[in-house]
N, C-alpha and C. Protein backbone atom coordinates (compact mmCIF):
# COMPACT_ATOMS: atom_id res chain seq x y z
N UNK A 1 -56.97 7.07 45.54
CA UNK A 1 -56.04 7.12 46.65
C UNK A 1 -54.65 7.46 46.10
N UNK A 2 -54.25 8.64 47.17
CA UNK A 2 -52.50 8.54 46.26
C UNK A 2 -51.68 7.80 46.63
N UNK A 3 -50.34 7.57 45.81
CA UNK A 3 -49.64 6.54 45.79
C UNK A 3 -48.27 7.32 46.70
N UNK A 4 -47.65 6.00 47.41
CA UNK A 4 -46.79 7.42 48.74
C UNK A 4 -45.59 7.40 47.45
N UNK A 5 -44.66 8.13 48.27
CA UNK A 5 -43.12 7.90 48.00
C UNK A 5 -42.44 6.73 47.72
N UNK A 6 -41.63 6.49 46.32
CA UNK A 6 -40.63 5.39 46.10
C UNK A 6 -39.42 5.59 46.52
N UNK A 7 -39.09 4.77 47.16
CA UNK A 7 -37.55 4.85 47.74
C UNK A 7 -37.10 3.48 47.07
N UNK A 8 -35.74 3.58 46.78
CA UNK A 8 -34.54 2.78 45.83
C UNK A 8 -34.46 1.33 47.14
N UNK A 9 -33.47 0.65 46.54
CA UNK A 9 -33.31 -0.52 47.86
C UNK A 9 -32.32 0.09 48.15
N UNK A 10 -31.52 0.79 47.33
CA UNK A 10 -30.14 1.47 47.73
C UNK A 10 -30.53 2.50 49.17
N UNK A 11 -31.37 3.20 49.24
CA UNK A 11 -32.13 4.26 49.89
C UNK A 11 -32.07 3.36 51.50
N UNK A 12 -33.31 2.30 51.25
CA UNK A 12 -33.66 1.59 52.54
C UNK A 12 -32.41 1.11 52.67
N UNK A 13 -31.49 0.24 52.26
CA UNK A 13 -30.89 -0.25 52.79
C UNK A 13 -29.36 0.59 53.91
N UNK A 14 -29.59 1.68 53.10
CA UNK A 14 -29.18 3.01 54.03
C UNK A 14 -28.95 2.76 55.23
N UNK A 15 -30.82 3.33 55.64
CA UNK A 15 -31.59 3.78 56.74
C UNK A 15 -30.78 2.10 57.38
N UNK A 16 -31.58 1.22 57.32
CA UNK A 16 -31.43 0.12 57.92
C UNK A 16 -30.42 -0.21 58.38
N UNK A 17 -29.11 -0.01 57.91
CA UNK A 17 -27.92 -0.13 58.36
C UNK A 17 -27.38 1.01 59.51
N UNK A 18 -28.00 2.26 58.94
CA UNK A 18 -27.78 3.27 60.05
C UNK A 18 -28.52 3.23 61.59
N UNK A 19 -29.88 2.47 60.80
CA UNK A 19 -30.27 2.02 62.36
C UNK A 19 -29.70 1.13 63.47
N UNK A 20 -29.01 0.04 62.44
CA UNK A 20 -28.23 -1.29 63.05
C UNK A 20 -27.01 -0.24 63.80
N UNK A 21 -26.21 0.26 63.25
CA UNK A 21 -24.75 0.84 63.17
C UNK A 21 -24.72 2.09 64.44
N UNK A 22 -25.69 2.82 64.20
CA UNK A 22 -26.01 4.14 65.03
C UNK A 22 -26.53 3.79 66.75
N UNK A 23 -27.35 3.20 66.94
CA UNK A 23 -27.91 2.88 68.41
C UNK A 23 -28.92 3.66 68.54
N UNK A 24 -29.65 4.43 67.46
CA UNK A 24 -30.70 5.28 67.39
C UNK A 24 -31.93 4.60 67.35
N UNK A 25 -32.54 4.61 67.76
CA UNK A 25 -34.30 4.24 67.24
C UNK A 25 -34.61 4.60 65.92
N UNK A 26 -35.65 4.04 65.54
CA UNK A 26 -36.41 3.93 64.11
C UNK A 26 -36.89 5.48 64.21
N UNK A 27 -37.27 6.17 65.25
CA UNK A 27 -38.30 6.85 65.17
C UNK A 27 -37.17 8.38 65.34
N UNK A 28 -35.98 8.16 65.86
CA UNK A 28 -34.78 9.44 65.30
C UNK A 28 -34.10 9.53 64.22
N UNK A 29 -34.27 7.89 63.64
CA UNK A 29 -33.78 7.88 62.07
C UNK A 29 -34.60 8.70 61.10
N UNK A 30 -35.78 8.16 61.95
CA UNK A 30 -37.19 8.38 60.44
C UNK A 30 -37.08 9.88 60.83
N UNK A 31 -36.91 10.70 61.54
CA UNK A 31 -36.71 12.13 61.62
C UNK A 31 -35.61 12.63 60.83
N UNK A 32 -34.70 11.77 61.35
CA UNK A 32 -33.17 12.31 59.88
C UNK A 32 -33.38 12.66 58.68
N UNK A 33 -33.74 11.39 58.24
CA UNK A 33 -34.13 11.00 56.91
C UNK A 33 -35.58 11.82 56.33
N UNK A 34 -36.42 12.03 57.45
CA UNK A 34 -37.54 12.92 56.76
C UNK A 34 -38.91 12.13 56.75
N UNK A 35 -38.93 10.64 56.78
CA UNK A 35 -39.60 9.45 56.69
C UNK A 35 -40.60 8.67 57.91
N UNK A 36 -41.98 8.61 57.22
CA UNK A 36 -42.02 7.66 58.51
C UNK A 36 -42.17 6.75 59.13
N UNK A 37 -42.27 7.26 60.38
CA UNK A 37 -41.32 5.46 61.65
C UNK A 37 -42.44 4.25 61.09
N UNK A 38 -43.16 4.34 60.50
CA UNK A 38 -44.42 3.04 59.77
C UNK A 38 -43.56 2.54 58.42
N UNK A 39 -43.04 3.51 57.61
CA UNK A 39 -42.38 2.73 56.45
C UNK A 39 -41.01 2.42 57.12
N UNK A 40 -40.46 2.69 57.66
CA UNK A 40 -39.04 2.48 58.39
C UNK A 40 -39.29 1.21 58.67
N UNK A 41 -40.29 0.64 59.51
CA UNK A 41 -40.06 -0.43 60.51
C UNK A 41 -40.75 -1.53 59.07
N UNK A 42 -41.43 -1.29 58.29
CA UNK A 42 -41.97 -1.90 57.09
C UNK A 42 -40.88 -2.44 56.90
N UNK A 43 -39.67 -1.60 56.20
CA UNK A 43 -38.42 -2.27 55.47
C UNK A 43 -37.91 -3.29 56.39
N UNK A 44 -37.51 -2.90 57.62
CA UNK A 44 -36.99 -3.46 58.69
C UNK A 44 -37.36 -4.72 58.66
N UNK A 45 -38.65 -4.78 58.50
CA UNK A 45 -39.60 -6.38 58.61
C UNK A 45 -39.23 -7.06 57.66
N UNK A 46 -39.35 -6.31 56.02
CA UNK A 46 -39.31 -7.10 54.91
C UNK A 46 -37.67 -7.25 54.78
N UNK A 47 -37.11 -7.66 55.62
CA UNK A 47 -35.76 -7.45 55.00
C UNK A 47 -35.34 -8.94 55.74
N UNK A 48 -36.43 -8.97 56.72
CA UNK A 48 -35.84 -10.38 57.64
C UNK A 48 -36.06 -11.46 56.81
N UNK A 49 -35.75 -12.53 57.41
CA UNK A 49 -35.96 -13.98 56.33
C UNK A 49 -37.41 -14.35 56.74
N UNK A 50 -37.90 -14.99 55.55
CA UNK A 50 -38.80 -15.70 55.46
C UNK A 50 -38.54 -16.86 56.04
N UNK A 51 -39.73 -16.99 57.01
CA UNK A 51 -39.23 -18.75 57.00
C UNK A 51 -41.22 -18.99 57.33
N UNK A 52 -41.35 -20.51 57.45
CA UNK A 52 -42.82 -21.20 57.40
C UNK A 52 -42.77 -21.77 58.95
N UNK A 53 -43.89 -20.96 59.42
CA UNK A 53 -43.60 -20.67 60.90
C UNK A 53 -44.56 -22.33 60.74
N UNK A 54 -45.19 -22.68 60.25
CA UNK A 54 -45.27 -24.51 60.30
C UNK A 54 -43.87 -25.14 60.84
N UNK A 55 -43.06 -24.89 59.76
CA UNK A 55 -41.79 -25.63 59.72
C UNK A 55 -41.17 -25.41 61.44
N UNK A 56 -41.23 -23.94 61.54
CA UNK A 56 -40.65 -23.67 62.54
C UNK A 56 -41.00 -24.22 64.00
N UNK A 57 -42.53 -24.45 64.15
CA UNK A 57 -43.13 -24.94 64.97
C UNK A 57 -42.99 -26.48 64.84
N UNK A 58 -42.96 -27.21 64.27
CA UNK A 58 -42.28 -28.27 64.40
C UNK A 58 -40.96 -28.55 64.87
N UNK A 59 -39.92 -27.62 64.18
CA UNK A 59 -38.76 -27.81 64.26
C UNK A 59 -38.53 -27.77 66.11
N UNK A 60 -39.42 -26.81 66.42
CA UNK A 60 -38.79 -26.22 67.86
C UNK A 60 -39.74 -27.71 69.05
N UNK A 61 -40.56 -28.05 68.46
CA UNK A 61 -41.46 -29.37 68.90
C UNK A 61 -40.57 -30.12 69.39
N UNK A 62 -39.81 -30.65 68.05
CA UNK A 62 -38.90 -31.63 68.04
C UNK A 62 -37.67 -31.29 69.03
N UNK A 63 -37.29 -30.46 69.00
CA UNK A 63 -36.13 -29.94 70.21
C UNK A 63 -36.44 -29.51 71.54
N UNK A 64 -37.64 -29.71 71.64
CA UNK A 64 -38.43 -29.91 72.83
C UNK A 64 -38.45 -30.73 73.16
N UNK A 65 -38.96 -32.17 72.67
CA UNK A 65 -39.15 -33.49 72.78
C UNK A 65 -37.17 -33.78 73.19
N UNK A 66 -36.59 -33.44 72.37
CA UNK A 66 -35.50 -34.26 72.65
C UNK A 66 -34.79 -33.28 73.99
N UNK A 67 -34.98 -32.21 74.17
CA UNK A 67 -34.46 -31.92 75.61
C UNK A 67 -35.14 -32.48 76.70
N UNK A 68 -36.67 -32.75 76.67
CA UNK A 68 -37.12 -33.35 77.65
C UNK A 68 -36.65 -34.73 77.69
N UNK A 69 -36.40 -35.65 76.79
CA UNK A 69 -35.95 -36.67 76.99
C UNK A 69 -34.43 -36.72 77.35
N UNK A 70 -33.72 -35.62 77.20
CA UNK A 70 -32.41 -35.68 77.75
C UNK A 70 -32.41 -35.23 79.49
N UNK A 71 -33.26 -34.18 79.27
CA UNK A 71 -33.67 -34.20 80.86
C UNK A 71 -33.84 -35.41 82.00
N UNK A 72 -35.23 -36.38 81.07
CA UNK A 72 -35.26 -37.19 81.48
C UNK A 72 -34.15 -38.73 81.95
N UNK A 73 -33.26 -38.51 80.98
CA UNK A 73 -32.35 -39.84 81.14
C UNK A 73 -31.48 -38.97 82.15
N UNK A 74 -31.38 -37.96 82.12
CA UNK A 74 -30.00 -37.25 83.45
C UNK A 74 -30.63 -37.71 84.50
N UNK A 75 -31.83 -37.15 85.38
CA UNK A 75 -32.30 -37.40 86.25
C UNK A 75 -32.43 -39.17 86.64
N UNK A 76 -32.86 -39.85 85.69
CA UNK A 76 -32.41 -41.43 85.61
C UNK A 76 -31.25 -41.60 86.18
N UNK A 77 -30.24 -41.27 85.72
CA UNK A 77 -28.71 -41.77 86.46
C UNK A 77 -28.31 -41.11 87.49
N UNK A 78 -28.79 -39.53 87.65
CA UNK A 78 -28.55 -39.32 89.63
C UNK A 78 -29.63 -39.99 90.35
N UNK A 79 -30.58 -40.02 89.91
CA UNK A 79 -31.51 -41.12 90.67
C UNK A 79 -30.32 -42.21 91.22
N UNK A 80 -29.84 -42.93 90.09
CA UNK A 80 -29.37 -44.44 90.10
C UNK A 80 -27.89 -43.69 91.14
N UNK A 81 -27.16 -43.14 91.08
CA UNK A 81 -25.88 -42.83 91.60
C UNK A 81 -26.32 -42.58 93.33
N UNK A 82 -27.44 -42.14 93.91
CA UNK A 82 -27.90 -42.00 95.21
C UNK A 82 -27.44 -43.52 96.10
């Protein structure tokens, strides 16, 4: 199997910024540049943060739990103010 094209980080980080900066789509960049819209949106991905969608799913659990319980005590005191 052949091996594609190496591009620099200097290279992607280019494109990526021109995508942010420009208001163009991936898929008029990747025409600019010559490249395509599959490795474009690749970098795009690998560039975001890692995070442990465990962690994350907990985290957002927990801020669930505590808005419903803030929900809950509001409605408690207009209850009580009637």
């Amino acid at each position: 199997m052949p091996k594609g094209k190496y591009y620099d980080s200097k290279f992607k980080e280019e494109v990526r910024e021109r995508i942010k900066s420009s208001g163009k789509s991936v898929p008029e960049i990747s025409r600019e540049y010559g490249i395509s819209p599959n490795t474009v949106y690749g970098w795009l991905t690998s560039s975001l943060p890692k995070s442990n969608p465990i962690l994350e799913i907990n985290r957002l659990r927990r801020q669930n739990e505590e808005l419903l319980n803030l929900v809950g005590e509001l409605t408690l005191d207009l209850k009580k103010k009637r």
